[in-house]
C-alpha atoms as a PDB file:
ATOM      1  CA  UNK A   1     -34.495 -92.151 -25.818  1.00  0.00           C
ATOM      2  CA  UNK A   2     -35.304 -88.935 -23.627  1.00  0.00           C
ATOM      3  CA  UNK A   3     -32.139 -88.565 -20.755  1.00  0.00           C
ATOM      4  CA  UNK A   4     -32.773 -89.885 -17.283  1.00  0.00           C
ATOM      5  CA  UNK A   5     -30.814 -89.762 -14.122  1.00  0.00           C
ATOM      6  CA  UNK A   6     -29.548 -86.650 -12.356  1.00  0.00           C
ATOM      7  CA  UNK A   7     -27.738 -83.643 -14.071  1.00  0.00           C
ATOM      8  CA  UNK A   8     -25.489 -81.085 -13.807  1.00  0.00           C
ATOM      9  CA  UNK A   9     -26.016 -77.743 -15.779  1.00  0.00           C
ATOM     10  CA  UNK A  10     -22.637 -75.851 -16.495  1.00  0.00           C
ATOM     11  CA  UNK A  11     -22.825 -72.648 -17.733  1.00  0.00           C
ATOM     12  CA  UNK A  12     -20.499 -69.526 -18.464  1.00  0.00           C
ATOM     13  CA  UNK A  13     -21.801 -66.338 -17.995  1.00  0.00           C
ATOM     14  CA  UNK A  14     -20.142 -63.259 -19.082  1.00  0.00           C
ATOM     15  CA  UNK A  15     -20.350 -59.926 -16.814  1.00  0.00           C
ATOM     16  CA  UNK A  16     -20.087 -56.238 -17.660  1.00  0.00           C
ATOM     17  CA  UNK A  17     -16.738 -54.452 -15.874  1.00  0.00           C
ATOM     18  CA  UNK A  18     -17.443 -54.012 -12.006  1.00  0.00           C
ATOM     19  CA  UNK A  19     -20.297 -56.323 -11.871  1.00  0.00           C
ATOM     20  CA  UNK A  20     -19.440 -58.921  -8.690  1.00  0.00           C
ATOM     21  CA  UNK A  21     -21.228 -61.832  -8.357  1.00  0.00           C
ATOM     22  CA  UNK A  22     -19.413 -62.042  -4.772  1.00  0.00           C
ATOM     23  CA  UNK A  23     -20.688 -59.364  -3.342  1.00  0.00           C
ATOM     24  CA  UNK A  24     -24.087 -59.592  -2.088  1.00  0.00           C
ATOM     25  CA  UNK A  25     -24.923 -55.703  -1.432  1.00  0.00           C
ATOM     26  CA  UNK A  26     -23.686 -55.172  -5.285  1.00  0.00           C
ATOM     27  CA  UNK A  27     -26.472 -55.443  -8.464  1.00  0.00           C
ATOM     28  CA  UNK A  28     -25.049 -58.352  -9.786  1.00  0.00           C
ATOM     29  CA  UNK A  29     -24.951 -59.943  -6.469  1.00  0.00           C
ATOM     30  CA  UNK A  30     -28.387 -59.382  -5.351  1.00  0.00           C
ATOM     31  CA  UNK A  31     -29.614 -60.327  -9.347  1.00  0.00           C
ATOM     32  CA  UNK A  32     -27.786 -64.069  -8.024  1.00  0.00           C
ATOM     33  CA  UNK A  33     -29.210 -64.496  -4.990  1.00  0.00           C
ATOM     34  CA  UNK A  34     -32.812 -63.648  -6.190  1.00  0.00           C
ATOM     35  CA  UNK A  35     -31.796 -66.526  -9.134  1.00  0.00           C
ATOM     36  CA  UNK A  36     -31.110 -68.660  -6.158  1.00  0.00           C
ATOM     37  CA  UNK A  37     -34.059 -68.189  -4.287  1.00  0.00           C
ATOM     38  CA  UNK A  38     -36.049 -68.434  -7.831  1.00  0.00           C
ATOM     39  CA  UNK A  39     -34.587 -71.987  -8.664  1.00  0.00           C
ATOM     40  CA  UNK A  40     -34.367 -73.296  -5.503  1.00  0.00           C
ATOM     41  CA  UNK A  41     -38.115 -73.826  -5.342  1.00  0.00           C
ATOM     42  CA  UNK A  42     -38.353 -75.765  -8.450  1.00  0.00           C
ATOM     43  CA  UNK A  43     -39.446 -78.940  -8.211  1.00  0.00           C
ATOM     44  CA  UNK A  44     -36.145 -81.462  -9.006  1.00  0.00           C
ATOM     45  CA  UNK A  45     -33.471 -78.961  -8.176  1.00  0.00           C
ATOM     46  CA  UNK A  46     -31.025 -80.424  -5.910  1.00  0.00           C
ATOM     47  CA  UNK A  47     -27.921 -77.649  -5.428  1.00  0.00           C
ATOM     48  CA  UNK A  48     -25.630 -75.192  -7.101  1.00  0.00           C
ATOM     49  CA  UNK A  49     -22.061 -75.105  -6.806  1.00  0.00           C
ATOM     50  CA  UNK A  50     -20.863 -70.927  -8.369  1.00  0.00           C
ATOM     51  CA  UNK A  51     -18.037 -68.896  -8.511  1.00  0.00           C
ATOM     52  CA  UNK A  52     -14.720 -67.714 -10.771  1.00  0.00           C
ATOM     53  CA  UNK A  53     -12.506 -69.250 -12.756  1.00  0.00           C
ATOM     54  CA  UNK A  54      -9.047 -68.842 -11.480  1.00  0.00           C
ATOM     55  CA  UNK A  55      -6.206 -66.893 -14.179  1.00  0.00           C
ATOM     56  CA  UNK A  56      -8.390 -65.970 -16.355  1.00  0.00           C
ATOM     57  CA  UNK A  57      -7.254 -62.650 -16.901  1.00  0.00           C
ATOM     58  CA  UNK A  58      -6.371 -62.974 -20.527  1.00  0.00           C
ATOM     59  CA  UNK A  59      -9.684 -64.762 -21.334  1.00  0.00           C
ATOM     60  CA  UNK A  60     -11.687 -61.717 -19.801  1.00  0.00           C
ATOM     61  CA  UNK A  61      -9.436 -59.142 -21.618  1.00  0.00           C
ATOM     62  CA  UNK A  62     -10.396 -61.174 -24.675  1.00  0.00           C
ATOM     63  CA  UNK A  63     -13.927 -60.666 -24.404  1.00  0.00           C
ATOM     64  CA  UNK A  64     -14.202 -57.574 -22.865  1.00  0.00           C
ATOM     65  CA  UNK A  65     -15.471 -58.031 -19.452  1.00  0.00           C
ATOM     66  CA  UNK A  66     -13.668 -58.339 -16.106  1.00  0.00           C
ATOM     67  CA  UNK A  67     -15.532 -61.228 -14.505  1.00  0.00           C
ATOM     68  CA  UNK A  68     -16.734 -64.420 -15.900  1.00  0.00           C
ATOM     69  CA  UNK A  69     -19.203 -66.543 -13.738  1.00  0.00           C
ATOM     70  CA  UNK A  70     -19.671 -69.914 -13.288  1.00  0.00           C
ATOM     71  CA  UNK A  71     -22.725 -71.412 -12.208  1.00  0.00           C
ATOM     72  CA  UNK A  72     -23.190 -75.345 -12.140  1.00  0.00           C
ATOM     73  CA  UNK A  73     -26.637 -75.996 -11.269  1.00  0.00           C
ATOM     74  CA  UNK A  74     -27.524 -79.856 -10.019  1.00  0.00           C
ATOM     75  CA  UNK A  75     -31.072 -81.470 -11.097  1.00  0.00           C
ATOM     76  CA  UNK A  76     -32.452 -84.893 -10.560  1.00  0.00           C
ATOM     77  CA  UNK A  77     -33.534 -85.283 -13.545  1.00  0.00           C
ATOM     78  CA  UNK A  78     -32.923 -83.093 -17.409  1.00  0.00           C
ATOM     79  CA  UNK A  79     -36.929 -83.096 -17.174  1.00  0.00           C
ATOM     80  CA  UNK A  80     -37.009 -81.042 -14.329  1.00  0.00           C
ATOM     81  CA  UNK A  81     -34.660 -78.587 -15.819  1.00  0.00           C
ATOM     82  CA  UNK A  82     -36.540 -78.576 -18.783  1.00  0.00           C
ATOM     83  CA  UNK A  83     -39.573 -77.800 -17.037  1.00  0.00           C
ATOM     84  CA  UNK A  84     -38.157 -74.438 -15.682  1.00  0.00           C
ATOM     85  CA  UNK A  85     -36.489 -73.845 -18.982  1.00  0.00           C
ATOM     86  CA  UNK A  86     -39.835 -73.999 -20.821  1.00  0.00           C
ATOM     87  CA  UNK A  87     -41.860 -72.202 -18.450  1.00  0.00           C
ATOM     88  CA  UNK A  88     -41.672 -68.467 -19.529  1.00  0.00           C
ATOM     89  CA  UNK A  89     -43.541 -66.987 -16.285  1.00  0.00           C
ATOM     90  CA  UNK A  90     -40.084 -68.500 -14.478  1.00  0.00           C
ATOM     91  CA  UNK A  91     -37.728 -67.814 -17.302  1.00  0.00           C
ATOM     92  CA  UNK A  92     -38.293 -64.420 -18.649  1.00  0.00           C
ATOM     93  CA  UNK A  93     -37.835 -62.533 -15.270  1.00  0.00           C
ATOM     94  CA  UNK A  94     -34.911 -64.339 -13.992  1.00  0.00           C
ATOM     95  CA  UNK A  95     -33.412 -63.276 -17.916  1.00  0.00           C
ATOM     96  CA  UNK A  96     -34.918 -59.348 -17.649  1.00  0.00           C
ATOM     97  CA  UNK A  97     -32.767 -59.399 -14.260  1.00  0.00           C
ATOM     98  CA  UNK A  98     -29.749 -60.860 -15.645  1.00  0.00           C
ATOM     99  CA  UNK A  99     -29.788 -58.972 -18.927  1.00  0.00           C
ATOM    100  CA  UNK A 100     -28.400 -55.842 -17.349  1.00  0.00           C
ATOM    101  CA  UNK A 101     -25.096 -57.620 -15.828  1.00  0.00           C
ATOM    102  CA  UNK A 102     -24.611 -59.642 -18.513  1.00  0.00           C
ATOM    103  CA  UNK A 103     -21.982 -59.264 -21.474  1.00  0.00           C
ATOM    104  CA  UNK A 104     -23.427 -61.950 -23.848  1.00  0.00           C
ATOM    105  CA  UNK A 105     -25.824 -64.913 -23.607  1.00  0.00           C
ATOM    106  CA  UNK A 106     -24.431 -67.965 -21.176  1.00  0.00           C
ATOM    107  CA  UNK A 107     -22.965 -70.959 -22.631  1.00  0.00           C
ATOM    108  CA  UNK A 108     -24.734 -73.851 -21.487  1.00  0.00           C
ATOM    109  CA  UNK A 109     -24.456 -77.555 -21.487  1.00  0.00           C
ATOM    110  CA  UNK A 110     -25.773 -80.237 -19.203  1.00  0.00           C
ATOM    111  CA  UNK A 111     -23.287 -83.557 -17.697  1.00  0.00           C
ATOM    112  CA  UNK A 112     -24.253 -86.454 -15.682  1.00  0.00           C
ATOM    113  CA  UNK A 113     -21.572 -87.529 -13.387  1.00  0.00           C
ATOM    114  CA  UNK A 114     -20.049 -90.687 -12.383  1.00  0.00           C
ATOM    115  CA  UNK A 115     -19.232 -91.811  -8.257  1.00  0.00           C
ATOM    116  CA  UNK A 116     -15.592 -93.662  -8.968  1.00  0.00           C
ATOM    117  CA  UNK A 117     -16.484 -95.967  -6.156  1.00  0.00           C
ATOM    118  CA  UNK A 118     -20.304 -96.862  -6.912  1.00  0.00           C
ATOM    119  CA  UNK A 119     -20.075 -96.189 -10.684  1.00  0.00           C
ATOM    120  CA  UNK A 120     -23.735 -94.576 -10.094  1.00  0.00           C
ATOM    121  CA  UNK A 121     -25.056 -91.708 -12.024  1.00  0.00           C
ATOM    122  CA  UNK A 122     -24.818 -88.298  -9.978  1.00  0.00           C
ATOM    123  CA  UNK A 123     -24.845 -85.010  -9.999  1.00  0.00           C
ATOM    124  CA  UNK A 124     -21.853 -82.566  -8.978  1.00  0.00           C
ATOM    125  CA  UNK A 125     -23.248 -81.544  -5.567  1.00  0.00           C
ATOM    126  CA  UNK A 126     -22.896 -85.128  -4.477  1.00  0.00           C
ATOM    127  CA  UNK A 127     -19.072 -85.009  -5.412  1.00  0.00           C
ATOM    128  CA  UNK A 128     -18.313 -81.891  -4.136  1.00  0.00           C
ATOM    129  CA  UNK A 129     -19.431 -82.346  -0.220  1.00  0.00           C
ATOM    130  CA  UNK A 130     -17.988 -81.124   1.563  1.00  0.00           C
ATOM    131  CA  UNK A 131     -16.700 -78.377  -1.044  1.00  0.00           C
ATOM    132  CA  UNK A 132     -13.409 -78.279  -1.768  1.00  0.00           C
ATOM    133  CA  UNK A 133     -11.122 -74.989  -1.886  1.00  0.00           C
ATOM    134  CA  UNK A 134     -10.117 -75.596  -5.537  1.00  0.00           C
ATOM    135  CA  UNK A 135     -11.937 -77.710  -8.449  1.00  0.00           C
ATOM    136  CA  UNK A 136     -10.137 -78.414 -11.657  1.00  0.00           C
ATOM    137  CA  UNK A 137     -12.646 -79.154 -14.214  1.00  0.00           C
ATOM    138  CA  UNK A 138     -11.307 -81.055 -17.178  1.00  0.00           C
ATOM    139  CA  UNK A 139     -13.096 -81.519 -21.118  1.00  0.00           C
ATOM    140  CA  UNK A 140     -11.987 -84.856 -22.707  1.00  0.00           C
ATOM    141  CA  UNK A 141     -12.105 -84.985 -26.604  1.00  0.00           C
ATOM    142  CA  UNK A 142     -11.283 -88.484 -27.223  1.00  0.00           C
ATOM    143  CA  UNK A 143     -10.092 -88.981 -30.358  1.00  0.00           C
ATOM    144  CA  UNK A 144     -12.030 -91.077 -33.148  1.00  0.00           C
ATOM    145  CA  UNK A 145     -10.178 -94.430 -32.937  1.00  0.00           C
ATOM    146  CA  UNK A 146     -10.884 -93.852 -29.071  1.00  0.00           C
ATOM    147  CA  UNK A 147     -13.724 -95.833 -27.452  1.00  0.00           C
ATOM    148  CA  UNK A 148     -16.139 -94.852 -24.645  1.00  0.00           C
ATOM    149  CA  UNK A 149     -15.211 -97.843 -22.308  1.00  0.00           C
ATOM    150  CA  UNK A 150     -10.949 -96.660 -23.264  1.00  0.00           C
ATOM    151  CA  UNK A 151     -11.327 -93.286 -22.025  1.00  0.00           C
ATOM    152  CA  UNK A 152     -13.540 -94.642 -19.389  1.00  0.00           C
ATOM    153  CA  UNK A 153     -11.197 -97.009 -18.176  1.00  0.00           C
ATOM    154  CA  UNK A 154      -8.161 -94.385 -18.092  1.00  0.00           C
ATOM    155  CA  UNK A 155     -10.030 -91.950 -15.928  1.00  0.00           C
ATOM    156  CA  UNK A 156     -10.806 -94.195 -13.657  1.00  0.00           C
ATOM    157  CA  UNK A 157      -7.262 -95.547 -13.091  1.00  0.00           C
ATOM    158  CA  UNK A 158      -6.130 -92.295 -13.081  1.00  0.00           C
ATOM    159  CA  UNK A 159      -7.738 -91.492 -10.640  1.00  0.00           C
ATOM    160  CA  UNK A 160      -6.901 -94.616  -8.524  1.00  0.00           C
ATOM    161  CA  UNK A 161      -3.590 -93.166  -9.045  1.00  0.00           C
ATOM    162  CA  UNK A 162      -4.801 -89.705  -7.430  1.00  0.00           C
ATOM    163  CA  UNK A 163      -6.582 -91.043  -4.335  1.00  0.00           C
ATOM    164  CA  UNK A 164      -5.087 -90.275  -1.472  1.00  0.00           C
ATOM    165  CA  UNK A 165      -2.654 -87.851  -2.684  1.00  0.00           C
ATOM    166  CA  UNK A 166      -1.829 -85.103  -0.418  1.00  0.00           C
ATOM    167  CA  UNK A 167      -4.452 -82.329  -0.404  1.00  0.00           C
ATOM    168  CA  UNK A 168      -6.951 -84.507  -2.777  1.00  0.00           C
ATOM    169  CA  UNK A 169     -10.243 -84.086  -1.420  1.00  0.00           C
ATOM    170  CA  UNK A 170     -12.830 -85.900  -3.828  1.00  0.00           C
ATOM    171  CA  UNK A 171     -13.466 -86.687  -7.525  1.00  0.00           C
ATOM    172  CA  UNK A 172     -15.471 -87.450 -10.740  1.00  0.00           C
ATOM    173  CA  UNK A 173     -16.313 -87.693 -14.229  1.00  0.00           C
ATOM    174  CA  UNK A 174     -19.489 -87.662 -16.624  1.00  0.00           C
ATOM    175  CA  UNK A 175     -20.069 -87.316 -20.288  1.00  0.00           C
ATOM    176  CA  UNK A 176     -21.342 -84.184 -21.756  1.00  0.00           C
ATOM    177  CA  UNK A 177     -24.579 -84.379 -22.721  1.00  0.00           C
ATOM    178  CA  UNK A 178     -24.142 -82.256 -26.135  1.00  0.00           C
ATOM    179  CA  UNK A 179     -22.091 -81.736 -28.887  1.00  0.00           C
ATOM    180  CA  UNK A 180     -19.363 -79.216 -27.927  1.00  0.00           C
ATOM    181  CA  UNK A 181     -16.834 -76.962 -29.806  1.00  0.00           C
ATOM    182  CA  UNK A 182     -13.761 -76.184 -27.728  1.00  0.00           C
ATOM    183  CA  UNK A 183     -11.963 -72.993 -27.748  1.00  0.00           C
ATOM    184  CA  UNK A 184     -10.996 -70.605 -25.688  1.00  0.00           C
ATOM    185  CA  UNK A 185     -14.128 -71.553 -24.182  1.00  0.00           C
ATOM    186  CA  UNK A 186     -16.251 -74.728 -24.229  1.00  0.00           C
ATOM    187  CA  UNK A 187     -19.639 -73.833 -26.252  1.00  0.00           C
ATOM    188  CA  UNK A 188     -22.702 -76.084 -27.315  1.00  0.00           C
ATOM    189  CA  UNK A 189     -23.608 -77.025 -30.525  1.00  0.00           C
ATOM    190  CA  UNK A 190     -20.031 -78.214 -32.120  1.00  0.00           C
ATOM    191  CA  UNK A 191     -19.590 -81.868 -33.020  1.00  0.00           C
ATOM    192  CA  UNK A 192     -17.270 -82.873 -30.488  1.00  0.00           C
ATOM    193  CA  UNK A 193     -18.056 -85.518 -27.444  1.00  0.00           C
ATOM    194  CA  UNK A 194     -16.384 -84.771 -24.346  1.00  0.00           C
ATOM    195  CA  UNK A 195     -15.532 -86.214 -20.685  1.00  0.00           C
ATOM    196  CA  UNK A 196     -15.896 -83.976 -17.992  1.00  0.00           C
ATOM    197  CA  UNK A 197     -13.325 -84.929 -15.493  1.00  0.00           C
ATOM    198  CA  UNK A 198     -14.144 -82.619 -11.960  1.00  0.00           C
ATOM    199  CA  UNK A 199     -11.527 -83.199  -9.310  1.00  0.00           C
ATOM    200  CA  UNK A 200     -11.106 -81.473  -5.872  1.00  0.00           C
ATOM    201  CA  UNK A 201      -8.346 -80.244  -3.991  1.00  0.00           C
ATOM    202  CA  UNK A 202      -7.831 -78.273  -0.302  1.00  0.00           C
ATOM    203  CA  UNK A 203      -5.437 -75.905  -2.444  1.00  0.00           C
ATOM    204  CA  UNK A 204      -4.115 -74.342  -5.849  1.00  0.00           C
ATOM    205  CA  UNK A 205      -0.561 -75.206  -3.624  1.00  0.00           C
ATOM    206  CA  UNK A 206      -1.564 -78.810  -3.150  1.00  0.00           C
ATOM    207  CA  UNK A 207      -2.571 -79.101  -6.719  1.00  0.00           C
ATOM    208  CA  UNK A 208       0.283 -77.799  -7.814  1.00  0.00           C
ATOM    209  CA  UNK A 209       3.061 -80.078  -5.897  1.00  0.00           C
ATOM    210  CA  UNK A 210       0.871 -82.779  -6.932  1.00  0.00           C
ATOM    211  CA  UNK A 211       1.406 -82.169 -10.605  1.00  0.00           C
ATOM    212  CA  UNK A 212       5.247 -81.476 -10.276  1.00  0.00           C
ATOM    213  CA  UNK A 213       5.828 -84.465  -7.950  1.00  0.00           C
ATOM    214  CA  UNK A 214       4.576 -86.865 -11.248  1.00  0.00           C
ATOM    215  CA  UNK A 215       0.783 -86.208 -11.487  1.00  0.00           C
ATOM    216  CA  UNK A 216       1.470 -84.431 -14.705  1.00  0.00           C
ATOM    217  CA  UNK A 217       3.771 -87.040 -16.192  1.00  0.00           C
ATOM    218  CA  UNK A 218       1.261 -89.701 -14.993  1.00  0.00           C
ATOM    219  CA  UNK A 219      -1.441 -87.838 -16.497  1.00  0.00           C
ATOM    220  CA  UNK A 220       0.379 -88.339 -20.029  1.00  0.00           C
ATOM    221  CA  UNK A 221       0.844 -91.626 -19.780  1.00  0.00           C
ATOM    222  CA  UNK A 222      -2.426 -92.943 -19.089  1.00  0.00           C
ATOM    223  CA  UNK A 223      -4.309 -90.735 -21.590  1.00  0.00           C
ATOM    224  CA  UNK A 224      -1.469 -90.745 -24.372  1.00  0.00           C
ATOM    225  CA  UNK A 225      -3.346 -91.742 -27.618  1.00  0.00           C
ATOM    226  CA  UNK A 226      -6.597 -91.251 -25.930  1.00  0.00           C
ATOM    227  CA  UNK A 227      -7.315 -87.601 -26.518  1.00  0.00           C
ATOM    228  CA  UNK A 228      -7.245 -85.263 -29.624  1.00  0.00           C
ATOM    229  CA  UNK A 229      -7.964 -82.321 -27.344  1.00  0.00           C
ATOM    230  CA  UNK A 230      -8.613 -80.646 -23.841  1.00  0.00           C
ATOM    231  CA  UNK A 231      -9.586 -78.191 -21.751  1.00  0.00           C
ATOM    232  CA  UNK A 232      -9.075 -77.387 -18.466  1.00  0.00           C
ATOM    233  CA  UNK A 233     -10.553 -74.488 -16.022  1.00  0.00           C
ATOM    234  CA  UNK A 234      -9.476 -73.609 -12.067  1.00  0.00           C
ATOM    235  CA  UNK A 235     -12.421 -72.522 -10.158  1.00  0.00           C
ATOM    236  CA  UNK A 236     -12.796 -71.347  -6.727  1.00  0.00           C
ATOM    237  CA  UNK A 237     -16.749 -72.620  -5.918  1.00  0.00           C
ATOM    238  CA  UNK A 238     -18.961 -71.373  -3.348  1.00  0.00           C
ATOM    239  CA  UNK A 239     -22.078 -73.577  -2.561  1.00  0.00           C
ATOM    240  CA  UNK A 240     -25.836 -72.844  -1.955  1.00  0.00           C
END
């Protein structure tokens, strides 16, 4: 049965050295804005959360850029996303602009989130509002003796746990849409099924504390046995 409900795209882009995103006089900055003006007309798109991902020095060392991008695009529907995907008078320009700036092809994959309190299907724009300094984005392997409605269960009470926690500003959690394989980054096509666990905070400080005042401990507990793997990235998002 064809996906319904809202979506989130997450992608990974990889830039050439000196390309900035940030900077809206720069190429690469003026290439994102005129993929935000593009996309933004589009019938069904709802948002777009962007930016860096915190300490990742090594990572862009590794693959020989100095910035890696990453845009999360909201939807109401994976129809409307597929529309613009399949539509090559949309699609080939915004590529032909990106192609210069780019490194290698993004890694994409698509997650519906879940509201904690309403247990509706959303999209990450309606978590993140207002926007939160930091975002920690978490991918949940379970493992196989692991059920849907376990790892379910322990996010949610996890987060129960979070909630009101000192610099905590908002929180949620979706399952990827496609088949992953996790390494240093998170790419489409592998065989692995993943939770994507987004979580907010006003600071990389209050995030911190958090974790070394038990978060971290309580973390283990509640998914111990749960999980074969993980992956976590620290972004600093701009919305638009």
């Amino acid at each position: 049965m064809p996906h319904s409900g809202p979506i989130t795209e997450r992608a990974l882009v990889y830039l050439h050295p000196g390309e900035d995103i940030t900077d809206k006089s720069s190429r690469a900055g003026k290439v994102w804005q005129d993929l935000l003006a593009t996309i933004s007309k589009q019938p069904g798109y709802v948002g777009c959360h962007w930016g860096r991902r915190l300490g990742d020095q090594n990572m862009a060392e590794h693959i020989n850029c100095t910035e890696i991008f990453w845009p999360l695009a909201d939807w109401d529907s994976l129809a409307s996303h597929d529309a613009l995907s399949n539509d090559p008078s949309i699609l080939d320009p915004i590529i032909d602009d990106l192609n210069p700036i780019m490194r290698a092809y993004p890694e994409l994959y698509h997650i519906t989130y879940i509201a904690p309190k309403t247990h509706a299907p959303t999209h990450l724009s309606a978590l993140l509002s207002p926007t939160p300094a930091i975002t920690e984005l978490s991918l949940l392997v379970p493992t196989p003796s692991t059920s849907t409605e376990a790892l379910e269960n322990a996010v949610t009470h996890f987060l129960k746990e979070v909630e009101g926690s000192k610099g905590f500003v908002c929180a949620g959690w979706g399952w990827v849409l496609e088949g992953l394989e996790l390494g240093d980054v998170a790419k489409p096509g592998g065989q692995e099924k993943a939770l994507n666990l987004a979580m907010g905070w006003e600071s990389v400080e209050t995030l911190s504390s958090f974790k070394e005042d038990g978060g971290s401990k309580k973390w283990a507990e509640v998914m111990e046995g749960l999980i074969s793997e993980s992956q976590t990235d620290l972004l600093e998002l701009k919305s638009q």
